[in-house]
N, C-alpha and C. Protein backbone atom coordinates (compact mmCIF):
# COMPACT_ATOMS: atom_id res chain seq x y z
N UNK A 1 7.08 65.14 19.75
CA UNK A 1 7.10 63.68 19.89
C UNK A 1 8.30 63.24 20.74
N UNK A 2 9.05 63.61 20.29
CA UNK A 2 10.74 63.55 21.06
C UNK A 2 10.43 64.06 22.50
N UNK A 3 9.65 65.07 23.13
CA UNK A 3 9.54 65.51 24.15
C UNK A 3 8.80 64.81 25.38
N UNK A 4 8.22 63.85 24.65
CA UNK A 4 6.82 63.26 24.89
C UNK A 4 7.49 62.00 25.38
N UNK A 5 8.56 61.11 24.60
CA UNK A 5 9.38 60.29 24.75
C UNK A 5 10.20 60.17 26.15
N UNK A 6 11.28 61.43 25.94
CA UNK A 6 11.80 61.93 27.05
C UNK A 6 11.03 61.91 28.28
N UNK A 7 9.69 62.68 28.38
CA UNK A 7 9.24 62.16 29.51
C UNK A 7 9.27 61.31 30.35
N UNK A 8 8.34 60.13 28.73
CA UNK A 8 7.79 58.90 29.54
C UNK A 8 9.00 58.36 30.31
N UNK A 9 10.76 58.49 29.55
CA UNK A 9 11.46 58.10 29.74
C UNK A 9 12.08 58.34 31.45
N UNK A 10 11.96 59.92 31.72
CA UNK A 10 12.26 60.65 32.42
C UNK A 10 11.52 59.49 33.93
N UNK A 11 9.86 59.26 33.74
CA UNK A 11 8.98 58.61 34.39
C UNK A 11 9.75 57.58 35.13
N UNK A 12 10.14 56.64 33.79
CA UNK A 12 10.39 55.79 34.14
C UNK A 12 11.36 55.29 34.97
N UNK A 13 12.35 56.36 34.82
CA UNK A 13 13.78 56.23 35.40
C UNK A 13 13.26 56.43 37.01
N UNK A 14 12.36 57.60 36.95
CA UNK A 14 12.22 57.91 38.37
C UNK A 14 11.55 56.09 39.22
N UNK A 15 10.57 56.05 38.55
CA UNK A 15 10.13 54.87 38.88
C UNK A 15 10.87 53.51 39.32
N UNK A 16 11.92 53.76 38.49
CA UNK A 16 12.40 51.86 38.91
C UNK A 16 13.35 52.61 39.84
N UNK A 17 13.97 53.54 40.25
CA UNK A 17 15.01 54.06 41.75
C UNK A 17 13.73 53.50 42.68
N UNK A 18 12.28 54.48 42.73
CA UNK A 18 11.26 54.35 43.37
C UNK A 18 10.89 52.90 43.71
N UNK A 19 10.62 52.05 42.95
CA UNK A 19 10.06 50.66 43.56
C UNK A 19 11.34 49.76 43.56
N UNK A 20 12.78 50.14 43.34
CA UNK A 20 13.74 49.25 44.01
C UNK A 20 14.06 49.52 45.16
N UNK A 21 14.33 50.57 45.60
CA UNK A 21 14.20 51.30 47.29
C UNK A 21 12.96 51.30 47.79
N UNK A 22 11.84 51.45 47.43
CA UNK A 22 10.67 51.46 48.51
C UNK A 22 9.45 50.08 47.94
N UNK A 23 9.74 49.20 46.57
CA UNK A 23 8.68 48.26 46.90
C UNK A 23 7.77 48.82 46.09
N UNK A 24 6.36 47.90 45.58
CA UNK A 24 5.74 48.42 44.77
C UNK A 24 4.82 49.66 45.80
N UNK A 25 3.95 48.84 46.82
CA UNK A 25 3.37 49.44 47.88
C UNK A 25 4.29 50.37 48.73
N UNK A 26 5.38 50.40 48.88
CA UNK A 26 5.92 51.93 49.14
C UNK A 26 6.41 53.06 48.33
N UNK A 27 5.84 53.03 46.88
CA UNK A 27 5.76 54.00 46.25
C UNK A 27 4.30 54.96 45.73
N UNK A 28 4.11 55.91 45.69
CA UNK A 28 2.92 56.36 45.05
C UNK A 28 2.71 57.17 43.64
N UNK A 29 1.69 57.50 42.80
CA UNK A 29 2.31 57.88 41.48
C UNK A 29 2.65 59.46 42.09
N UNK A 30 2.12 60.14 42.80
CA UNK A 30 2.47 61.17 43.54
C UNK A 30 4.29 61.42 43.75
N UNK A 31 4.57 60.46 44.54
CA UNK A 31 6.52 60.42 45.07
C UNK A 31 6.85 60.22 43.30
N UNK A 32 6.05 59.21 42.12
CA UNK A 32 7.26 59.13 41.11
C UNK A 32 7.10 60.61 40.55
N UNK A 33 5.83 61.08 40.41
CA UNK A 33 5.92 62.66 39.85
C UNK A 33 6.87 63.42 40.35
N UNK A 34 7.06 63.56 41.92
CA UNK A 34 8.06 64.23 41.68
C UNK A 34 9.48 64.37 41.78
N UNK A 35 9.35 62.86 42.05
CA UNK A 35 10.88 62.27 41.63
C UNK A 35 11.23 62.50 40.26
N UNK A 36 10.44 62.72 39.54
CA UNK A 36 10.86 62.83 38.13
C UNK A 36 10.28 64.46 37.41
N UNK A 37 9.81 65.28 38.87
CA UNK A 37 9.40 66.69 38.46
C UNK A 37 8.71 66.69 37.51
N UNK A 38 7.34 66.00 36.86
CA UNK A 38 6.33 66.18 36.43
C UNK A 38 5.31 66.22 36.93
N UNK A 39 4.19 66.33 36.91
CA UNK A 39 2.68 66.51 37.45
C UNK A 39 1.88 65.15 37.89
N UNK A 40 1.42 64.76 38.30
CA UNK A 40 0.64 63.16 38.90
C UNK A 40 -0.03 63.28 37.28
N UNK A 41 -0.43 64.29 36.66
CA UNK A 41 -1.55 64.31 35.38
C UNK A 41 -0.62 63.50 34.23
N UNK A 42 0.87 63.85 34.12
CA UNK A 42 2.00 63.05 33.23
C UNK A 42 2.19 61.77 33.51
N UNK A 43 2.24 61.59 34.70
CA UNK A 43 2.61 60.02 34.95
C UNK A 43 1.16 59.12 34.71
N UNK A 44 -0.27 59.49 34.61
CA UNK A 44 -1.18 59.03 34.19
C UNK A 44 -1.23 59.00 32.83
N UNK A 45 -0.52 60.16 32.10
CA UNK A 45 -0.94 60.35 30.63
C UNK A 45 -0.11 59.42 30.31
N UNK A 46 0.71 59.76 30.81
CA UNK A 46 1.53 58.08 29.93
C UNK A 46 1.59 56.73 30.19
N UNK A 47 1.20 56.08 31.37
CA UNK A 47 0.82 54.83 31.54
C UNK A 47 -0.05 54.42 32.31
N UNK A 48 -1.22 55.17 32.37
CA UNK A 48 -1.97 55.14 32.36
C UNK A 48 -2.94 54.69 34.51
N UNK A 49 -1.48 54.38 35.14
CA UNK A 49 -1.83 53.92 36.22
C UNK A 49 -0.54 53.68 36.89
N UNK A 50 -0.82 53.48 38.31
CA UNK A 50 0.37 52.43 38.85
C UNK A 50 0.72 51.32 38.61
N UNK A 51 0.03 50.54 38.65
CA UNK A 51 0.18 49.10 37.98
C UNK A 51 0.89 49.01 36.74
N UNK A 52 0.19 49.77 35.53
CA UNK A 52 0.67 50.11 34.66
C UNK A 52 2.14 50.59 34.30
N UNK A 53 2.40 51.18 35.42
CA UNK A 53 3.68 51.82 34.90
C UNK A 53 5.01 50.75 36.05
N UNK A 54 4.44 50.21 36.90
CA UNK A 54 5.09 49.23 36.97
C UNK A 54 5.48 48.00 36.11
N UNK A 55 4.25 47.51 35.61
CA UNK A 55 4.76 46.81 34.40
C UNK A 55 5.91 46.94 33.75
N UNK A 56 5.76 48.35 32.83
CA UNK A 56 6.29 48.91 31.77
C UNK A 56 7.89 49.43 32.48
N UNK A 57 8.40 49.05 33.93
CA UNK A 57 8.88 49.54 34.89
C UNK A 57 10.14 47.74 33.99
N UNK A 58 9.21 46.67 34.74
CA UNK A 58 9.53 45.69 34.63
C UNK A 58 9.82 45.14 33.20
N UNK A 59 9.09 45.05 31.90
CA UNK A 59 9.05 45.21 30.75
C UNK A 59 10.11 46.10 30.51
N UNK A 60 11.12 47.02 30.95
CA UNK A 60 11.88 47.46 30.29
C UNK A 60 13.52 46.54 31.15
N UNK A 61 13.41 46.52 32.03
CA UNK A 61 14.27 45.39 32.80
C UNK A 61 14.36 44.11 31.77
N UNK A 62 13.29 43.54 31.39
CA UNK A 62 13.52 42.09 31.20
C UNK A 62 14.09 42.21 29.29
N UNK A 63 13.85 43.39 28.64
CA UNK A 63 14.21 43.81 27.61
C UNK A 63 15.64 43.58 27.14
N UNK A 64 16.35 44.02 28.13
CA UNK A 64 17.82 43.76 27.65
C UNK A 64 18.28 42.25 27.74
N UNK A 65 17.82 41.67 28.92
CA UNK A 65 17.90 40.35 28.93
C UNK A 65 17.46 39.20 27.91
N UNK A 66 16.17 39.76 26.95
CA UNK A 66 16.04 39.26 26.07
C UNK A 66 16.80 39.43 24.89
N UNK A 67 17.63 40.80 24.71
CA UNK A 67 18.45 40.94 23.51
C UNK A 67 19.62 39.66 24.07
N UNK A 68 19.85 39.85 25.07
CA UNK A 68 21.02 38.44 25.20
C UNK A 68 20.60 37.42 24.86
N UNK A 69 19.13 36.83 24.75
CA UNK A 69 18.39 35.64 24.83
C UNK A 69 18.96 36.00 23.12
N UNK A 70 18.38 36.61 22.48
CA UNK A 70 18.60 36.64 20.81
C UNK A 70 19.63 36.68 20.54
N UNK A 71 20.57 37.28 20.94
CA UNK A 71 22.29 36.81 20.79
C UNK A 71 22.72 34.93 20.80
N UNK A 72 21.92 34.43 22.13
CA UNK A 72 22.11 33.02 22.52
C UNK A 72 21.76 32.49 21.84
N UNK A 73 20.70 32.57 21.00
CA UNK A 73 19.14 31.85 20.24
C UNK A 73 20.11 31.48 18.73
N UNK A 74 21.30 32.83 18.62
CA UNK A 74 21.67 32.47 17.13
C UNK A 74 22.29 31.54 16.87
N UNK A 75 23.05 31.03 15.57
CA UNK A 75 23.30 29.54 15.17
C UNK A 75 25.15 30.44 14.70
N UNK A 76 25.57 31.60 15.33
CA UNK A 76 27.34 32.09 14.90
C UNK A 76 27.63 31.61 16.62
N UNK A 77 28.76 30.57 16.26
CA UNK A 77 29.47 29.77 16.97
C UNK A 77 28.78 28.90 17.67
N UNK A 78 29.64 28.27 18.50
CA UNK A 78 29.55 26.65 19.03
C UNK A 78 28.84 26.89 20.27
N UNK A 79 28.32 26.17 21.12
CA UNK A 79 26.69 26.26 22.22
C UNK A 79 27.83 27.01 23.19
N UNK A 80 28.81 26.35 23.38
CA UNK A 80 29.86 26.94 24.54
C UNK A 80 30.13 27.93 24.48
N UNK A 81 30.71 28.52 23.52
CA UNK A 81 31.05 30.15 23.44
C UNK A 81 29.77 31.13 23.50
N UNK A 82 28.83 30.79 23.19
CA UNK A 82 27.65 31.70 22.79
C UNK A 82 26.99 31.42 24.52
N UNK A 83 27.14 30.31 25.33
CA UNK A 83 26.94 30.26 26.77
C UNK A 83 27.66 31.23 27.38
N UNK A 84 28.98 30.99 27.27
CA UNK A 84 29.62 31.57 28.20
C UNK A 84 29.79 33.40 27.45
N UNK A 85 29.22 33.52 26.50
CA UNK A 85 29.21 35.07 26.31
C UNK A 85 27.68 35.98 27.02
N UNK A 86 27.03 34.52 26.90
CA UNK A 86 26.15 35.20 27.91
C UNK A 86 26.09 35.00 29.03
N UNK A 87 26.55 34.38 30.01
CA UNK A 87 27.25 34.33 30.86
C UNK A 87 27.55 35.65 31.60
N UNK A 88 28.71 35.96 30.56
CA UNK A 88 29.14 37.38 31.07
C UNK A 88 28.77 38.61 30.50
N UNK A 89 27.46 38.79 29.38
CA UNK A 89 27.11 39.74 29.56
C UNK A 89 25.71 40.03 30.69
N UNK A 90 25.24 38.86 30.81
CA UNK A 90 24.01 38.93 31.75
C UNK A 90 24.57 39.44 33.34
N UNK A 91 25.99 39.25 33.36
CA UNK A 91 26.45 39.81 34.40
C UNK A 91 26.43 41.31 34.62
N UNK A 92 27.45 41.60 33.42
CA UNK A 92 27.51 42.63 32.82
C UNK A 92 26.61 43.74 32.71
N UNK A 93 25.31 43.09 32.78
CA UNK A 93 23.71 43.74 32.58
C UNK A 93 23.47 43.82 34.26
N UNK A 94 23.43 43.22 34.96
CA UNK A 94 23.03 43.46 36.22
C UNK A 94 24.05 44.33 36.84
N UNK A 95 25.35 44.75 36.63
CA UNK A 95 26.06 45.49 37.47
C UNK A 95 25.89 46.62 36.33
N UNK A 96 25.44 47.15 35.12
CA UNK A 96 25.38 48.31 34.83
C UNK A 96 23.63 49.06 34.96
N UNK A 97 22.96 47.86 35.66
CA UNK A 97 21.77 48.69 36.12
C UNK A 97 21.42 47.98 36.86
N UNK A 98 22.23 48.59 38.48
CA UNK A 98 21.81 48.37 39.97
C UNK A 98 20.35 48.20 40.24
N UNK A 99 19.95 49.51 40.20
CA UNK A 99 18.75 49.75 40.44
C UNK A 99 17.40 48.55 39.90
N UNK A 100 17.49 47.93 38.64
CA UNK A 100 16.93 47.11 37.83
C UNK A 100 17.16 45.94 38.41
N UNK A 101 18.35 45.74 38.72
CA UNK A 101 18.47 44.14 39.40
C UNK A 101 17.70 44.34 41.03
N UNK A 102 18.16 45.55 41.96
CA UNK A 102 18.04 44.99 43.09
C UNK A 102 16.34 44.92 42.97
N UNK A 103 15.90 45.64 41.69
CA UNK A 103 14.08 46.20 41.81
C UNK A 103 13.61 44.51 41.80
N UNK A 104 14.20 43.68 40.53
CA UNK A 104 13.86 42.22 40.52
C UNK A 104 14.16 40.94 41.66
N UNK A 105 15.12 41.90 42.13
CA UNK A 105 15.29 40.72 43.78
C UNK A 105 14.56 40.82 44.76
N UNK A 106 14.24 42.22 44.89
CA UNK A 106 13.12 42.82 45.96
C UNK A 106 11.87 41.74 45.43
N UNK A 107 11.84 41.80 44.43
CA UNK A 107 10.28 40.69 43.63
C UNK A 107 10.49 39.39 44.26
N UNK A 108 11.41 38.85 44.05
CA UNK A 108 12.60 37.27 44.05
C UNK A 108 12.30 37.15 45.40
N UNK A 109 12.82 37.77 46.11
CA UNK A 109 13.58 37.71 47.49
C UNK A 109 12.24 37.76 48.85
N UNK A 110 12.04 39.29 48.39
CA UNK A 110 10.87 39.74 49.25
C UNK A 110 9.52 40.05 48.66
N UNK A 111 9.06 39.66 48.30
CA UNK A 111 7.60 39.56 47.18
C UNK A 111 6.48 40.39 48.21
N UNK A 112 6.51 41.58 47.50
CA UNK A 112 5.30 42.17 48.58
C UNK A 112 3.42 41.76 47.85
N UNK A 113 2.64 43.05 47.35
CA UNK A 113 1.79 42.69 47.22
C UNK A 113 1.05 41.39 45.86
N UNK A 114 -0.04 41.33 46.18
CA UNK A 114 -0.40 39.91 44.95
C UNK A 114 -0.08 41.02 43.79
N UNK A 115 -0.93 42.48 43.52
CA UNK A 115 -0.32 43.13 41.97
C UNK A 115 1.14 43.20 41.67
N UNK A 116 2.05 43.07 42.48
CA UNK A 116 3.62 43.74 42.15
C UNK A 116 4.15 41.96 41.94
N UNK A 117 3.68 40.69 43.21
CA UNK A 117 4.32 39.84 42.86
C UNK A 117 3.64 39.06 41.35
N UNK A 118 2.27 39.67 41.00
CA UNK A 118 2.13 38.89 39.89
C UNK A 118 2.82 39.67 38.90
N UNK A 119 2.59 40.73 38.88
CA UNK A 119 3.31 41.15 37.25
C UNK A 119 4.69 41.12 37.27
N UNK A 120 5.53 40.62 38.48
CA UNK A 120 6.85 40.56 37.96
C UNK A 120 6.79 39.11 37.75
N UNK A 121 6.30 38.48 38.77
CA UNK A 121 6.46 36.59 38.06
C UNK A 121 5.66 36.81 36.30
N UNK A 122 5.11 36.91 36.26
CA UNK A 122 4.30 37.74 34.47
C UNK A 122 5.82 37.53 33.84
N UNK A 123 5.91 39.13 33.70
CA UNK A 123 7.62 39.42 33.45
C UNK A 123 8.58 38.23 33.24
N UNK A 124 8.53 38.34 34.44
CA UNK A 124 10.24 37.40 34.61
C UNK A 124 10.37 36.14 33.93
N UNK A 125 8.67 35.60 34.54
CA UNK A 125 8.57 34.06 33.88
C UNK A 125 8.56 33.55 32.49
N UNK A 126 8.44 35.06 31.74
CA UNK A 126 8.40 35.23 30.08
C UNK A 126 10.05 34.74 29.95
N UNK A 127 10.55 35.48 30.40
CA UNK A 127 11.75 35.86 29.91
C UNK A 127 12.58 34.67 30.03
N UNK A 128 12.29 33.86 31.45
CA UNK A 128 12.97 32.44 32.01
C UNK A 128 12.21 31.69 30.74
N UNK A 129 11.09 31.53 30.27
CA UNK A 129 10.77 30.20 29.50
C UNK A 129 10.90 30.81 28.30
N UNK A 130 12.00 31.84 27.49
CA UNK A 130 12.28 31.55 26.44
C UNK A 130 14.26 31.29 26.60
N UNK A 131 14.60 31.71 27.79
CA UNK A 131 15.73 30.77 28.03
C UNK A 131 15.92 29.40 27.65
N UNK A 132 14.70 28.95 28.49
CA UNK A 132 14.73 27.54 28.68
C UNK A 132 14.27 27.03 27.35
N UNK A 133 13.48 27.54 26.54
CA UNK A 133 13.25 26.92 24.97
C UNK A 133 14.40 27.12 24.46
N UNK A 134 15.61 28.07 24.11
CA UNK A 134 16.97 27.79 23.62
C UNK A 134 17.44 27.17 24.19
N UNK A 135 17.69 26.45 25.31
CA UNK A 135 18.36 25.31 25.83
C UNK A 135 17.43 24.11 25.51
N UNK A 136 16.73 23.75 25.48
CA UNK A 136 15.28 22.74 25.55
C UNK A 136 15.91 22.68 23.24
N UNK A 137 15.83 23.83 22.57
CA UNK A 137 16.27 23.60 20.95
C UNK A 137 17.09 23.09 20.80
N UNK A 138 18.83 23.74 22.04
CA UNK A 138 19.61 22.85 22.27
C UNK A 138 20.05 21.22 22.68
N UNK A 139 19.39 21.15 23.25
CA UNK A 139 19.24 19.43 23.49
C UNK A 139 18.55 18.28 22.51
N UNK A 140 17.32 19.37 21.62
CA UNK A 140 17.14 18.27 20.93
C UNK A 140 17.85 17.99 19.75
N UNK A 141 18.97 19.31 19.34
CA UNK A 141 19.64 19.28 18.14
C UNK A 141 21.22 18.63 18.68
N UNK A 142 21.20 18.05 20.03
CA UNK A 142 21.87 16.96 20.38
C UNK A 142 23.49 17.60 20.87
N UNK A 143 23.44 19.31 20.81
CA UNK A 143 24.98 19.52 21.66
C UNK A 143 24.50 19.64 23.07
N UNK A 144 23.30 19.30 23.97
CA UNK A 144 23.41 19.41 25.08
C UNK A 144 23.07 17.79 25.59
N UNK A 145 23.52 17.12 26.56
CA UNK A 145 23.70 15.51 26.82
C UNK A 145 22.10 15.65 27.31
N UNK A 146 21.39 14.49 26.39
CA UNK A 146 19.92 13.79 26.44
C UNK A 146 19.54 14.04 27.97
N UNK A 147 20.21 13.65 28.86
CA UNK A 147 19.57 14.13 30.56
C UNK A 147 19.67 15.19 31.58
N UNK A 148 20.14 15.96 30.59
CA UNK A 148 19.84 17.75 30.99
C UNK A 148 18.37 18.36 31.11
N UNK A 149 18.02 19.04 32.09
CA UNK A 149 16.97 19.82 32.13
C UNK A 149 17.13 20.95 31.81
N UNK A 150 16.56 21.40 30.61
CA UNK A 150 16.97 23.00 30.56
C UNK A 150 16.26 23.87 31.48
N UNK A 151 14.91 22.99 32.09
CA UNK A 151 14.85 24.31 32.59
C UNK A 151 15.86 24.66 34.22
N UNK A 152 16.05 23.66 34.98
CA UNK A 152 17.18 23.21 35.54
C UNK A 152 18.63 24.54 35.59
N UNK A 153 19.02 23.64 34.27
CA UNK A 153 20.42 24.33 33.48
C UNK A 153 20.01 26.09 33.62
N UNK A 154 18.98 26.28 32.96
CA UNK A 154 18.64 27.85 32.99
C UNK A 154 18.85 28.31 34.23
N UNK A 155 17.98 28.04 35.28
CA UNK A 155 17.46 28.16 36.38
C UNK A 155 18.93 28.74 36.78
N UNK A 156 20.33 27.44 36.76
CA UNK A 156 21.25 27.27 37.90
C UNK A 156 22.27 28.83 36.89
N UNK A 157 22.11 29.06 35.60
CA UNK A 157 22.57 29.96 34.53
C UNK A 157 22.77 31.62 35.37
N UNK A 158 21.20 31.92 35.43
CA UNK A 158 21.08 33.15 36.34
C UNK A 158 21.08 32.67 37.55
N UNK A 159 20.76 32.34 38.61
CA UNK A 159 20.69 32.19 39.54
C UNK A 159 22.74 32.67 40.16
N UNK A 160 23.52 31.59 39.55
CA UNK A 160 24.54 31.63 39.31
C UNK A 160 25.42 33.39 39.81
N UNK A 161 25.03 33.91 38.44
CA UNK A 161 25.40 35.47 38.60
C UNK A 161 24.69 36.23 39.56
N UNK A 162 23.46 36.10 39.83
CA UNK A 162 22.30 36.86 40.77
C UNK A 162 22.75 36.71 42.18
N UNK A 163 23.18 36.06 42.40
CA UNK A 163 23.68 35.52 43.74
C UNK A 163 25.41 36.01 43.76
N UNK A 164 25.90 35.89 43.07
CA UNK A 164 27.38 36.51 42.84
C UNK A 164 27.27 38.28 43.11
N UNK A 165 26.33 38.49 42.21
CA UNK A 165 25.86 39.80 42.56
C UNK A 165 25.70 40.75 43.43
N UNK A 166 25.13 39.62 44.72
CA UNK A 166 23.74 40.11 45.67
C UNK A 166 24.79 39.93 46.68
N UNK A 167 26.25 39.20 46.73
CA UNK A 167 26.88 38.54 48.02
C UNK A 167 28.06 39.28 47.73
N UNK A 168 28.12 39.76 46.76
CA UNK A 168 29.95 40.26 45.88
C UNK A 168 30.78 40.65 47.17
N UNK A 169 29.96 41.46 48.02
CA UNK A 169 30.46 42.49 49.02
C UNK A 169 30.95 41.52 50.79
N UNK A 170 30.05 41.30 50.31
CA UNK A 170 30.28 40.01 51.99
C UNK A 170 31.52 39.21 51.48
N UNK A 171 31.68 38.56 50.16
CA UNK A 171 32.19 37.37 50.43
C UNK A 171 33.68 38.00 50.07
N UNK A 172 33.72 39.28 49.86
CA UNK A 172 35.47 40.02 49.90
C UNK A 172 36.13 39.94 51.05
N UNK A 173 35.05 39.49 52.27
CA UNK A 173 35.66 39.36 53.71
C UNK A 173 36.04 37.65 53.66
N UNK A 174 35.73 37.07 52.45
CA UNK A 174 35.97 35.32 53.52
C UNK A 174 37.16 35.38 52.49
N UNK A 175 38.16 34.50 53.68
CA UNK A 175 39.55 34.42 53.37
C UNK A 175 39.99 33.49 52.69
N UNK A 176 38.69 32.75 52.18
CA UNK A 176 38.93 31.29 51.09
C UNK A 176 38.58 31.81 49.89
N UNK A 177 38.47 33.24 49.89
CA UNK A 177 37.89 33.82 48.28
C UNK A 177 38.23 34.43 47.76
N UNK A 178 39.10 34.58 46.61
CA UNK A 178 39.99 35.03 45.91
C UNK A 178 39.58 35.60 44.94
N UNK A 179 37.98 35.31 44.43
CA UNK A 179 37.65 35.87 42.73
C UNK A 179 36.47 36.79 43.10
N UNK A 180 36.54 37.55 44.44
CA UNK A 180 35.31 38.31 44.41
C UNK A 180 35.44 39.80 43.72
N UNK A 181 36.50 39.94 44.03
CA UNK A 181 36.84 41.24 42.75
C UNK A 181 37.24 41.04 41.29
N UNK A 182 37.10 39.93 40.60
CA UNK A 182 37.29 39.32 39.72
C UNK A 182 36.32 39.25 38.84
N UNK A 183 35.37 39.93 38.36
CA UNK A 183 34.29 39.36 37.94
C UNK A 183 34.60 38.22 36.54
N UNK A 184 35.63 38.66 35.44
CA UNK A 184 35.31 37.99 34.53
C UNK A 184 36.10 36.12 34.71
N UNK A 185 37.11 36.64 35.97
CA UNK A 185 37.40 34.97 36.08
C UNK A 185 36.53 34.29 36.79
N UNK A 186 35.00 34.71 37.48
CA UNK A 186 34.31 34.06 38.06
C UNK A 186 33.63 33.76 37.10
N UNK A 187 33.24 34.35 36.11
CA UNK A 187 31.83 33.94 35.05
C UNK A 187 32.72 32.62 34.25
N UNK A 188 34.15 32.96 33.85
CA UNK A 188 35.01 31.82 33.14
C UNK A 188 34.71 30.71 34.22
N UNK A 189 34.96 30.63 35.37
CA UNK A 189 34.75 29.54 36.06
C UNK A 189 33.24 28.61 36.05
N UNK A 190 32.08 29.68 36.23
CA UNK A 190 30.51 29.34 35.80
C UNK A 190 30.65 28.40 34.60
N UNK A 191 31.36 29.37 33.71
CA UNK A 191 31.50 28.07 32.22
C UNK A 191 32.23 26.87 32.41
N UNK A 192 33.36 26.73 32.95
CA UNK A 192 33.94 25.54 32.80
C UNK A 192 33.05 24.64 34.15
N UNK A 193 33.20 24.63 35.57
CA UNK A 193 31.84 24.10 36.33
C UNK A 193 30.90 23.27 35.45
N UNK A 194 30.23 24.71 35.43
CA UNK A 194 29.01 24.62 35.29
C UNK A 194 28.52 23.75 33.56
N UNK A 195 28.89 24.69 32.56
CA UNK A 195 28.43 24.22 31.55
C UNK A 195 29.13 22.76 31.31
N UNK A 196 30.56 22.75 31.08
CA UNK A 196 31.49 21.75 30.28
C UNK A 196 30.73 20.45 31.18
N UNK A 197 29.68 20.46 32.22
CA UNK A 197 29.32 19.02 32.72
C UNK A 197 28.01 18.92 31.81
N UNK A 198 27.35 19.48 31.13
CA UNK A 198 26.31 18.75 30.51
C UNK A 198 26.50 19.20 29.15
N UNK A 199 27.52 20.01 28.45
CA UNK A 199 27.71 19.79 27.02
C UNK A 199 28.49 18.94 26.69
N UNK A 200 27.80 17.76 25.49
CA UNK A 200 28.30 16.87 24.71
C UNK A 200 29.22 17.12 23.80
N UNK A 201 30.85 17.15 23.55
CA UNK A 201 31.81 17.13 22.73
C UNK A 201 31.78 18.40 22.83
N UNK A 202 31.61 19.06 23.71
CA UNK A 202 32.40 21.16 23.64
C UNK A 202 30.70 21.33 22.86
N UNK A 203 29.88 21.25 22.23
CA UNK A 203 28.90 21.64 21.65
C UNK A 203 28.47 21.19 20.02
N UNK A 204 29.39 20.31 19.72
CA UNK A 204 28.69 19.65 18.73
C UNK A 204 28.09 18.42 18.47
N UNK A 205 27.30 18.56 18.11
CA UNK A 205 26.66 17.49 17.75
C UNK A 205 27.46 16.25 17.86
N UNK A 206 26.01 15.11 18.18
CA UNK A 206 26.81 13.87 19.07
C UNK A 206 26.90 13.15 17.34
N UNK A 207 26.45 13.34 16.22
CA UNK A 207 26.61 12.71 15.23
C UNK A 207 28.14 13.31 14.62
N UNK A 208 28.99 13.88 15.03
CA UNK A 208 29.70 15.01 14.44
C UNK A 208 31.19 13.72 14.72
């Protein structure tokens, strides 16, 4: 069973190097077999297809991002701190798996076929509209100010880091930029910016 695991695991790894460097349509289950030195017959036994194992490619990407969503979602500490901790671990998450982020920008950025761009908008769009329902719970329990859009707020949340991400390297050359090797005083800055303009009283409640 354990062996069987390892595999699929083995698969998978090969897979998301595979469709972040070459795209869904420039990979075949052929190149992930033996990128991952199993048989074309393994990479079928376990997910059953290409498509398939792209999914499950993507589905494991948007996974960790949701454990942050359940970190955010909880009710230990004030809207601000629990923002800005995700903040910086969603950062945190994209620079400890390259490969995973650039696979979702290639989607973002350069959207190749209708199967690869639907199942990552699928994916992704899961993951963005349960963001936006913890911000959207937030506003109506009154620590986020009545004319906030969460989905907005979300949107500008990642976008924020994704773009910090994607530019880190260019913008070490402009001479007005001081926090590109900085990561955690840039995400502190995202919070104060960004959040402290549409949270009401630091995050409590406007009856408080």
């Amino acid at each position: 069973m354990q062996q069987s695991s390892d595999a699929a695991d083995n698969i998978l790894n090969a897979a998301e190097q595979l469709f972040a460097l070459k795209g869904y349509d420039g990979v075949s289950v052929r190149l992930v077999a033996e990128q991952a030195c199993v048989s074309k017959a393994s990479v079928f036994h376990h997910f059953g297809s290409k498509e398939l194992l792209y999914e499950a490619v993507l589905k494991r990407a948007s996974a960790e991002f949701e454990a942050l969503l359940g970190r955010l979602g909880g009710n230990t500490g004030n809207l601000r701190d629990r923002l800005s901790t995700f903040v910086k671990e969603h950062l945190t998450c994209i620079y400890d798996k390259p490969s995973l982020s650039h696979l979702l920008l290639r989607e973002v950025l350069e959207p190749g076929s209708d199967v690869s761009y639907t199942k990552a908008a699928g994916v992704l769009g899961s993951s963005f509209a349960k963001l936006t329902a913890v911000l959207r719970d937030e506003k109506q329990s009154q620590t986020i100010k009545p004319e906030t859009d969460p989905a907005l707020l979300a949107y500008l949340l990642i976008a924020a880091n994704v773009f910090f991400f994607q530019s880190q390297k260019f913008i070490q050359h402009m001479s007005e930029i001081d926090f590109a090797g900085d990561n955690s005083r840039y995400t502190e800055a995202v919070v104060t910016y960004l959040l402290d303009g549409v949270l009401s009283h630091s995050g409590v409640p406007a009856d408080h």
